[in-house]
Protein backbone atom coordinates (compact mmCIF):
# COMPACT_ATOMS: atom_id res chain seq x y z
CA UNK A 1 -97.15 211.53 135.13
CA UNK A 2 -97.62 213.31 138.40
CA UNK A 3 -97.77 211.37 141.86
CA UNK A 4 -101.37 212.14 141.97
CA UNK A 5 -101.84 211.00 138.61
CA UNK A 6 -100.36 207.61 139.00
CA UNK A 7 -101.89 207.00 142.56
CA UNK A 8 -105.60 207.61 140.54
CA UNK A 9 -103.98 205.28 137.90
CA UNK A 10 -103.43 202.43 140.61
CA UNK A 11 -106.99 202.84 141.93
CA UNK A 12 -108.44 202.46 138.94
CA UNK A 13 -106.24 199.17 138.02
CA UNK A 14 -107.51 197.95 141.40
CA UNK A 15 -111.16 198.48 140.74
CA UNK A 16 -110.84 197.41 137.12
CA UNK A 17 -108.63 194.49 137.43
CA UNK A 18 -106.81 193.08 134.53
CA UNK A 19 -108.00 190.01 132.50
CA UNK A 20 -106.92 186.94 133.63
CA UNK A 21 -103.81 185.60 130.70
CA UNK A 22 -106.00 182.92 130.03
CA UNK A 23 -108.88 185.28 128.90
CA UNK A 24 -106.63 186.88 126.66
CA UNK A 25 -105.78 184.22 124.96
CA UNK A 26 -109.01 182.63 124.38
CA UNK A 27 -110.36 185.99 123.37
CA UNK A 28 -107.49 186.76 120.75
CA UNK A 29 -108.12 183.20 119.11
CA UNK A 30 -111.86 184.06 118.84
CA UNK A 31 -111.44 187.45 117.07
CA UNK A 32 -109.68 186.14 113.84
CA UNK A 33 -112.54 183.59 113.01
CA UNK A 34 -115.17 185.78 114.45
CA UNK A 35 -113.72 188.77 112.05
CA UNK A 36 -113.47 186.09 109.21
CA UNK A 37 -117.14 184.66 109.93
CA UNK A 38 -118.33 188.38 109.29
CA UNK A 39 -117.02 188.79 105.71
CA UNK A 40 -118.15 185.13 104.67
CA UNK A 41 -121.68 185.38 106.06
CA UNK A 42 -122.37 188.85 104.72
CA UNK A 43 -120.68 187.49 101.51
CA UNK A 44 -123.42 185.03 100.84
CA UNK A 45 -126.35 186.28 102.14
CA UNK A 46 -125.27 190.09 100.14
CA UNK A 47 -125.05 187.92 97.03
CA UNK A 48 -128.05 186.11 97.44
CA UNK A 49 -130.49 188.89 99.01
CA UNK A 50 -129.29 191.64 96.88
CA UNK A 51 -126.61 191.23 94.22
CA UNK A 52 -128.36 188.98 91.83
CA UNK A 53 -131.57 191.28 91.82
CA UNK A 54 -129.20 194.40 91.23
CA UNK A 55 -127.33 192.61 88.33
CA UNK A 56 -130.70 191.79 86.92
CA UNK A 57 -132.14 195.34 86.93
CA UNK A 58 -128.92 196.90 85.52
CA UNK A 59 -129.37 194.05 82.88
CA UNK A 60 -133.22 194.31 82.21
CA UNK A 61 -134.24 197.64 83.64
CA UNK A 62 -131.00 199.91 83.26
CA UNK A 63 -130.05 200.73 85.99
CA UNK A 64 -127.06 202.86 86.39
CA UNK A 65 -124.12 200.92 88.12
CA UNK A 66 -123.42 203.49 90.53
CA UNK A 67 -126.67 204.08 91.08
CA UNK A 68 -126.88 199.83 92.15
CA UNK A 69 -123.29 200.55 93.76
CA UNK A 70 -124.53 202.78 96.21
CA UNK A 71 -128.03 200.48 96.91
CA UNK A 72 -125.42 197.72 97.20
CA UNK A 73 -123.90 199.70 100.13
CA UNK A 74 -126.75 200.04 101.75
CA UNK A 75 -128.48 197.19 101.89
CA UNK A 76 -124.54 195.65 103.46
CA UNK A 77 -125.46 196.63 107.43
CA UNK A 78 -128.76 194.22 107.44
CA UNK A 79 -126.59 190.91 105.85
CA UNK A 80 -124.13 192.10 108.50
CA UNK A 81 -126.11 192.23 111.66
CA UNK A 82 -127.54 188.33 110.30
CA UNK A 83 -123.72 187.51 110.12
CA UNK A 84 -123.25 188.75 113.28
CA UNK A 85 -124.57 185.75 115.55
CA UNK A 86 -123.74 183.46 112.75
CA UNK A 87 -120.19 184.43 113.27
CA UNK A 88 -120.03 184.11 116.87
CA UNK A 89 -121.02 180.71 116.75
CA UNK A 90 -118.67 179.71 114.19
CA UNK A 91 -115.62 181.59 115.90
CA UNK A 92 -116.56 180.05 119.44
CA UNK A 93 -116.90 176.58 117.50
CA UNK A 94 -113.62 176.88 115.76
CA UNK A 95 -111.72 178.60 118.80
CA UNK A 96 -112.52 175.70 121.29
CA UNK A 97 -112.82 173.08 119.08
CA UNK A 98 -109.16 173.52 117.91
CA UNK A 99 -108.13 174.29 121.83
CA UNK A 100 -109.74 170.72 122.78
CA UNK A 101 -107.82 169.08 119.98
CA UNK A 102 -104.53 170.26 120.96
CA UNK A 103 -105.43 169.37 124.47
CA UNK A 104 -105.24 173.10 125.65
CA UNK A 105 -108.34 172.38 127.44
CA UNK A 106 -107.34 169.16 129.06
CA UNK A 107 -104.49 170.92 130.34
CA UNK A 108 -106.71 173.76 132.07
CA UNK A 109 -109.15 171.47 133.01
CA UNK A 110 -106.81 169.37 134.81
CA UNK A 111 -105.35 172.80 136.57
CA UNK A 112 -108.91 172.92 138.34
CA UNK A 113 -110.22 175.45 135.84
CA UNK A 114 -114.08 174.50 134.81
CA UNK A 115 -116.13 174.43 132.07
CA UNK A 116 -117.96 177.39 132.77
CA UNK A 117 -114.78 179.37 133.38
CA UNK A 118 -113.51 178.10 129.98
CA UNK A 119 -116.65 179.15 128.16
CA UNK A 120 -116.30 182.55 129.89
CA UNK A 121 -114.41 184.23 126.94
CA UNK A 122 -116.71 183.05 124.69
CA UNK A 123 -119.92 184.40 126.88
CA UNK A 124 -118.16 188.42 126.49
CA UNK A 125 -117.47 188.17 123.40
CA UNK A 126 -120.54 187.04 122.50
CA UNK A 127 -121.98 189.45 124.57
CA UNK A 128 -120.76 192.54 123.26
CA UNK A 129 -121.69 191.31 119.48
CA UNK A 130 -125.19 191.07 120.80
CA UNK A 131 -124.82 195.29 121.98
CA UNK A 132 -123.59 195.94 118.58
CA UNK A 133 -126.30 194.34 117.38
CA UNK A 134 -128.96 196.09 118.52
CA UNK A 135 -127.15 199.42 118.10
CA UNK A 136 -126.76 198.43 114.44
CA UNK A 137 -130.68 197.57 114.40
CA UNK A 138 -131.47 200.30 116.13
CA UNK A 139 -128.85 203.08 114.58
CA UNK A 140 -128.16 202.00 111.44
CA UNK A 141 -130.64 199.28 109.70
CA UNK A 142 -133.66 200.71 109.45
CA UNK A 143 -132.28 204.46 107.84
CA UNK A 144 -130.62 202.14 105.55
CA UNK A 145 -133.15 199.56 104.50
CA UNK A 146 -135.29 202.86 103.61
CA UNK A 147 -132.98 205.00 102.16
CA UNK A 148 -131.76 201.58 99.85
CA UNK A 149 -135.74 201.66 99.36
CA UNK A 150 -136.42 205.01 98.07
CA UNK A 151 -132.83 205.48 95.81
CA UNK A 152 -133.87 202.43 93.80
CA UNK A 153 -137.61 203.69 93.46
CA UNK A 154 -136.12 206.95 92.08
CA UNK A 155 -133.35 206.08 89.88
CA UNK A 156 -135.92 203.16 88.30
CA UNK A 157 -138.50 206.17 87.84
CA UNK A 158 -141.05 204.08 90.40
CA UNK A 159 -140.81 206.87 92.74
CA UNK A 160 -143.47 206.08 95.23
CA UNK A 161 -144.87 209.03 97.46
CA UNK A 162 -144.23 209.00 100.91
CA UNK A 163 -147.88 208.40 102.19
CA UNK A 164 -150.86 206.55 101.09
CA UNK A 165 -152.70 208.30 97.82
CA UNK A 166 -156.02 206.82 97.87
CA UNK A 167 -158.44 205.27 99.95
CA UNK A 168 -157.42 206.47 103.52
CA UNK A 169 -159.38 204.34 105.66
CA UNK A 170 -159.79 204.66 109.70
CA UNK A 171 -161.56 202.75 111.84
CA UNK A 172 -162.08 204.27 115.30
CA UNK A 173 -163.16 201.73 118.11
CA UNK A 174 -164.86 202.23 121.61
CA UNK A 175 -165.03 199.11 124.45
CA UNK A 176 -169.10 198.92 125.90
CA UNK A 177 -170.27 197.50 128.76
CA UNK A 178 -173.17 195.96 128.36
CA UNK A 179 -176.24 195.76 130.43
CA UNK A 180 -175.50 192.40 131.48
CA UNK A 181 -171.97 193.35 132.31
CA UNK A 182 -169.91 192.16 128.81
CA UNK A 183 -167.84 194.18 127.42
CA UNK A 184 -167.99 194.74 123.46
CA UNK A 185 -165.72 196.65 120.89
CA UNK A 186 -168.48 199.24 119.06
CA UNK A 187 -167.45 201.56 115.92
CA UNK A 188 -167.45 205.03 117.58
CA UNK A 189 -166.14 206.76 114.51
CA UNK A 190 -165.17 205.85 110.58
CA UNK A 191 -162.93 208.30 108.73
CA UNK A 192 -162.69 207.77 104.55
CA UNK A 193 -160.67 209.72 102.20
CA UNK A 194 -160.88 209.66 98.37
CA UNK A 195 -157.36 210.60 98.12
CA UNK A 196 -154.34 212.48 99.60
CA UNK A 197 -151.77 214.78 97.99
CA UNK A 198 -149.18 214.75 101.40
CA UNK A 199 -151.16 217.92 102.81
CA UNK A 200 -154.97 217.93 102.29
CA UNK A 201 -157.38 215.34 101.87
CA UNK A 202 -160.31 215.29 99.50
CA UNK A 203 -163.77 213.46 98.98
CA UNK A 204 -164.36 212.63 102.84
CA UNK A 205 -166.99 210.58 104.87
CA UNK A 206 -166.72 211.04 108.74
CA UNK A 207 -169.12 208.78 110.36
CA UNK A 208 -168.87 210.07 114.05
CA UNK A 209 -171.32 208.00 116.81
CA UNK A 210 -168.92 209.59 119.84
CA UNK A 211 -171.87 211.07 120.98
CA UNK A 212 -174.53 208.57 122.07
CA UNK A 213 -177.42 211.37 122.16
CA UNK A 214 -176.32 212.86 118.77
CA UNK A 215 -174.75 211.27 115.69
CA UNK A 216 -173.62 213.33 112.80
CA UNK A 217 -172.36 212.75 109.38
CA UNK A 218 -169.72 214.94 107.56
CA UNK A 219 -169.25 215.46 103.47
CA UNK A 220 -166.42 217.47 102.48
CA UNK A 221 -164.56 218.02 99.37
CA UNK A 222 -161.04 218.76 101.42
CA UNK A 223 -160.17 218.87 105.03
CA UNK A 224 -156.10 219.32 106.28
CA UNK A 225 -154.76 219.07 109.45
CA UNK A 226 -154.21 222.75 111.56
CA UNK A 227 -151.17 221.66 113.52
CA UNK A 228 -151.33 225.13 115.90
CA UNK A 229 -155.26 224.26 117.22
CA UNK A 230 -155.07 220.41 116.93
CA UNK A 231 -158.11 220.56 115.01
CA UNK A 232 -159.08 218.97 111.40
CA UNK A 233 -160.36 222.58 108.65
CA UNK A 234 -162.81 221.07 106.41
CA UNK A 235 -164.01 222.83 103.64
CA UNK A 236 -167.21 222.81 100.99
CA UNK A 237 -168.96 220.14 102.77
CA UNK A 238 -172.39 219.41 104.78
CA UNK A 239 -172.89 218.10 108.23
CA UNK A 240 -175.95 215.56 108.72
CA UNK A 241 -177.11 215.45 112.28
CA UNK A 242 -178.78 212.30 112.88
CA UNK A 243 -181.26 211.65 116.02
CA UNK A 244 -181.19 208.66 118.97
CA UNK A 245 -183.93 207.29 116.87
CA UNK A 246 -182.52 207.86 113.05
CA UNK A 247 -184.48 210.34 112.22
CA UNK A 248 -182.38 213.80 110.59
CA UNK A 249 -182.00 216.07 113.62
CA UNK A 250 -180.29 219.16 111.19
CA UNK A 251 -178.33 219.74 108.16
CA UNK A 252 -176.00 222.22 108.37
CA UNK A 253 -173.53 223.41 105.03
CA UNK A 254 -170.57 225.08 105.20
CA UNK A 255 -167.61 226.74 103.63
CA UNK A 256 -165.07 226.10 106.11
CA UNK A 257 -165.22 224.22 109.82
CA UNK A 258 -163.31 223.06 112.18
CA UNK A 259 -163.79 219.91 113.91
CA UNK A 260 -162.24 218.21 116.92
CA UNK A 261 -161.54 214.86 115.03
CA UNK A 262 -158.31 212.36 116.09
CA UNK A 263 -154.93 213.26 113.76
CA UNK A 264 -154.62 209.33 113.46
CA UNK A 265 -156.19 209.49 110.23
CA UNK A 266 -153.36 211.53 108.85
CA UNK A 267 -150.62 209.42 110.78
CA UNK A 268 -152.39 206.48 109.22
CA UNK A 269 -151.57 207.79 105.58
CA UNK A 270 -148.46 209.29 106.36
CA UNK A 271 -147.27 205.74 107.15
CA UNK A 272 -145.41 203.76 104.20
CA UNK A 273 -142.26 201.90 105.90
CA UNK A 274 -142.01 198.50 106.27
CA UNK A 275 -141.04 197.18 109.81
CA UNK A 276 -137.18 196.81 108.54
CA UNK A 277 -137.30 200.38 107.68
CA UNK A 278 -138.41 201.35 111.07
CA UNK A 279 -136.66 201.03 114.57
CA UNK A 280 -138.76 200.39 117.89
CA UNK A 281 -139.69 203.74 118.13
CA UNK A 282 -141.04 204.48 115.21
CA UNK A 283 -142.64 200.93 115.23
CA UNK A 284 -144.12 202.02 118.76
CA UNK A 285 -145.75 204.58 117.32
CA UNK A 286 -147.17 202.83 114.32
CA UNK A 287 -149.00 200.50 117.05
CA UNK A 288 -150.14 203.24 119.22
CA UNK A 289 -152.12 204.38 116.02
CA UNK A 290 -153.05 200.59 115.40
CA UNK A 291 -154.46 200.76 118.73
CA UNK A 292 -156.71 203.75 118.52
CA UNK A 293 -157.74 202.11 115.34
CA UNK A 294 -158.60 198.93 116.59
CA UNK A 295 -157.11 196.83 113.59
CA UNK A 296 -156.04 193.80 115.09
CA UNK A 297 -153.87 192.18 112.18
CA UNK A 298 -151.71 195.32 112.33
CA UNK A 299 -152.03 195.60 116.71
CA UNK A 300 -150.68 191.53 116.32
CA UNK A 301 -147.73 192.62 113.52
CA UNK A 302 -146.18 196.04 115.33
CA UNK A 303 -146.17 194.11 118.76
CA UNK A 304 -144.59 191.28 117.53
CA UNK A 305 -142.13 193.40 115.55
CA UNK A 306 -141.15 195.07 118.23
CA UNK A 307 -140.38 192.10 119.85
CA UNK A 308 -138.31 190.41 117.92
CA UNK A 309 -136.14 193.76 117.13
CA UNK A 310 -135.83 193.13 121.15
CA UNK A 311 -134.91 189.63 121.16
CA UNK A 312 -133.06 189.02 118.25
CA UNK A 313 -129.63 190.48 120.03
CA UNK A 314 -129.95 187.40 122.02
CA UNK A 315 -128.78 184.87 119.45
CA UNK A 316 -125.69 186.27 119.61
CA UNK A 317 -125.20 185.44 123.17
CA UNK A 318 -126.75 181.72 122.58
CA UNK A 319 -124.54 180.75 119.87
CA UNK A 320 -121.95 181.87 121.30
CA UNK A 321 -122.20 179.46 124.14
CA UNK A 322 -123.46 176.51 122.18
CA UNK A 323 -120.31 176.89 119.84
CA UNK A 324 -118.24 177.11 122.85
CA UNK A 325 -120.00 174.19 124.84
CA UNK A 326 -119.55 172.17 121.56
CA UNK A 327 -115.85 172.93 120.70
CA UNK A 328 -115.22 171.24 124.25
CA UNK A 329 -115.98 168.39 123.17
CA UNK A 330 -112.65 166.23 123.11
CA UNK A 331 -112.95 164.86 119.90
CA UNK A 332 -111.27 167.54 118.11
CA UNK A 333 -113.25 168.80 114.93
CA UNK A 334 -111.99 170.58 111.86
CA UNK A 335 -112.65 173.73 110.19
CA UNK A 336 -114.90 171.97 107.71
CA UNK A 337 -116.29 169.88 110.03
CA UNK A 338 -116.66 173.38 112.38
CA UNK A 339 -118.28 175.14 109.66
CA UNK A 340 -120.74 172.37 108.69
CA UNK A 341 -122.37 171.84 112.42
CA UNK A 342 -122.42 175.57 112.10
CA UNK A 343 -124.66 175.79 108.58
CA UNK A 344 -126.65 173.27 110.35
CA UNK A 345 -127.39 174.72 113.71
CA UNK A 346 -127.75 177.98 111.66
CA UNK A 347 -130.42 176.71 109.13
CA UNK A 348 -132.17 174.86 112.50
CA UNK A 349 -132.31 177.66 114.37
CA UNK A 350 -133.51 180.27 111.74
CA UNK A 351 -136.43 177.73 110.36
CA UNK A 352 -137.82 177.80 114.34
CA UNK A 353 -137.60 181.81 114.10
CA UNK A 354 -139.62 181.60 110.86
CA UNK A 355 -141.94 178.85 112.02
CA UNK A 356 -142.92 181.04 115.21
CA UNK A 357 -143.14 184.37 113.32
CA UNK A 358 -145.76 182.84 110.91
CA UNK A 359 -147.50 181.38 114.22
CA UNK A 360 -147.38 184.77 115.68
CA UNK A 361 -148.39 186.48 112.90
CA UNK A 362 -151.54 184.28 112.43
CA UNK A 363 -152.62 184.43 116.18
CA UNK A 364 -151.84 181.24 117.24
CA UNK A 365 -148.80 182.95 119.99
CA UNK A 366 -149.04 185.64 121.26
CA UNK A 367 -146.34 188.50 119.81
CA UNK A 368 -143.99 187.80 123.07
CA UNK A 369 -144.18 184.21 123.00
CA UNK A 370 -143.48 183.81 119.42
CA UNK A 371 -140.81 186.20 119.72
CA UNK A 372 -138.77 185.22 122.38
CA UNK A 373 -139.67 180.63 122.57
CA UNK A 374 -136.55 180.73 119.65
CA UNK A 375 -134.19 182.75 122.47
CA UNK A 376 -135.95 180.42 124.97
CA UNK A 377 -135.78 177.06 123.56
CA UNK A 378 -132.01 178.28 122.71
CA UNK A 379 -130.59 179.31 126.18
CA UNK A 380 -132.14 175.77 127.21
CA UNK A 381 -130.22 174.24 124.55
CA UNK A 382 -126.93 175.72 125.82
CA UNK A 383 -127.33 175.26 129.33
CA UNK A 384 -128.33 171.71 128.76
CA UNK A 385 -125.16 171.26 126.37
CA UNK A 386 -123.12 173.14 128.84
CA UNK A 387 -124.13 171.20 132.00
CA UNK A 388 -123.55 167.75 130.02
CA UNK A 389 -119.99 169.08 129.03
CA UNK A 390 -119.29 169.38 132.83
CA UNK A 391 -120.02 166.37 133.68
């Protein structure tokens, strides 16, 4: 190494400086458990979500075993991002609760060092398992889920096509003011499709009311969307236009027309993932076209989808802390005894995420609230655990 080098070298170590010993060797007793928490979690929730349901279609449906091999594999990275926070709390549980019963933390505590500095280790760690978190929810879950999705449809000859077949139905809304000054949600336009082969569309209704001098109805055998003009070719079909006052203004038949219509209808079909299949892009999207649709049940679902793919990182970070707050405790616990408050906190914690997704989902909280009061009600939880444990 050249004197330039190492002078860069010792800057760096300056700005970067070294973990403190005791850091170290909290952090090296967390990874063990936290690595072992991984494989037992994903263990049990792989067998129960997915393993028995493979066994029984190999059994009753005959499956091919590699075939349910290869689902098996990916279906693994969504038991392993739920292991992920389950793990931290168990490893931060174990770690400090066998540190207080050796009297490791007595000793540190009685060097000056507090609490919160003690639970430090615990906080990073649990930290960067909430990053890989989200990267794995955001990266690698959702290809996954659907990939796990469509090789079983295949190999069990279910194949399902990747948009909606029949009855495409879209809604197009408009807010009114009123002449007293409310504002009301109106149908401005109602697009129906008999069916859908991926490309073209046959046996359509367009109701358009866009226009509030001119309404027109359009029949059409087939329409398809012209990606280079942005517009909607219909073909074989009649347009009705319909006066202010009801009365037919002109019929007008054609062979082929364009007409400036919304793509959303086609987006609308196109669409067959579930949420889990999606990350919060895609799921963006998928409420943008809820939006210009004006479905409400499906504005309420994406938003609070997206939601929770942004706040479920967080548990990570909260049971990390609660298992660390916990372990403190001088009454030293065992493993058992560790993993048991664990499977309880666990169960508790999950049932409130469950509880406030049905809420949410029925309108009773709002998509952010019902989201994010589990990650609320949690980080209370810690910091009131943590502040008792100082005192």
């Amino acid at each position: 190494m050249t004197f330039a080098k190492h002078k860069r070298f010792q800057a760096f170590q300056l700005l970067v400086p070294k973990p403190a010993l005791m850091d170290r060797y909290i952090a090296a007793e967390l990874i063990p458990p936290f690595l072992f928490g991984v494989g037992a979690f994903s263990s049990v929730l792989v067998a129960v979500g997915t393993v028995f349901e493979l066994v029984r279609r190999v059994v009753e449906s005959g499956l091919p075993i590699s075939i349910a091999f290869d689902v098996f594999l990916l279906k693994l990275p969504s038991f392993v991002v739920l292991a992920f926070p389950m793990s931290t709390l168990l490893a931060a549980l174990m770690t400090y609760s066998r540190l207080s019963s050796d009297s490791e933390l007595t000793a540190l505590r009685s060097c000056g060092v507090s609490i919160y500095r003690l639970v430090l280790p615990a906080l990073v760690l649990s930290t960067c398992v909430m990053g890989l978190t989200f990267l794995f929810n955001e990266q690698v879950v959702p290809a996954a889920n659907y990939r796990a999705t469509t090789t079983l449809s295949r190999a069990l000859k279910e194949e399902k096509p990747q948009f909606q077949e029949q009855n495409i139905y879209y809604p197009e809304y408009q807010e009114i003011e009123l002449a007293d000054g409310r504002e009301v949600k109106r149908l401005t336009r109602l697009f129906y499709a008999d069916a859908f082969d991926g490309q073209r569309m046959r046996g359509l209704t367009i109701i358009d009311r866009s226009r509030g001098d001119l309404n027109q109805i359009v029949v059409s055998d087939s329409a398809e969307w012209n990606p280079k003009q942005n517009k909607w070719d219909f073909y074989n079909g009649t347009i009705y236009l319909v006066a202010p006052d009801s009365s037919y203004r002109n019929i007008v038949r054609f062979e082929h027309q364009q007409l400036q219509l919304p793509r959303t209808p086609l987006d609308v079909a196109a669409n067959t993932r579930d949420s889990d299949e999606m990350n919060i892009a895609q799921v963006s999207e998928q409420l943008q076209v809820a939006m210009m649709s004006g479905n409400e049940q499906k504005i309420r679902r994406y938003s609070l989808r997206i939601q929770e793919k942004i706040a479920f990182p967080f548990i990570c970070t909260i049971f990390g802390l609660v298992g660390a707050t916990l372990g403190t405790n001088p009454k030293g616990k065992g493993r058992a005894t560790s993993f048991g408050i664990s499977v309880i906190i666990i169960f508790s914690y999950y049932m409130l995420l469950f509880m406030c997704d049905a809420l949410g989902l029925s309108g009773v909280l709002s998509p952010w609230l019902a989201a994010w009061l589990p990650n609320i009600f949690g980080f209370a939880t810690a910091g009131f655990l943590l502040f008792r444990a100082d005192k």
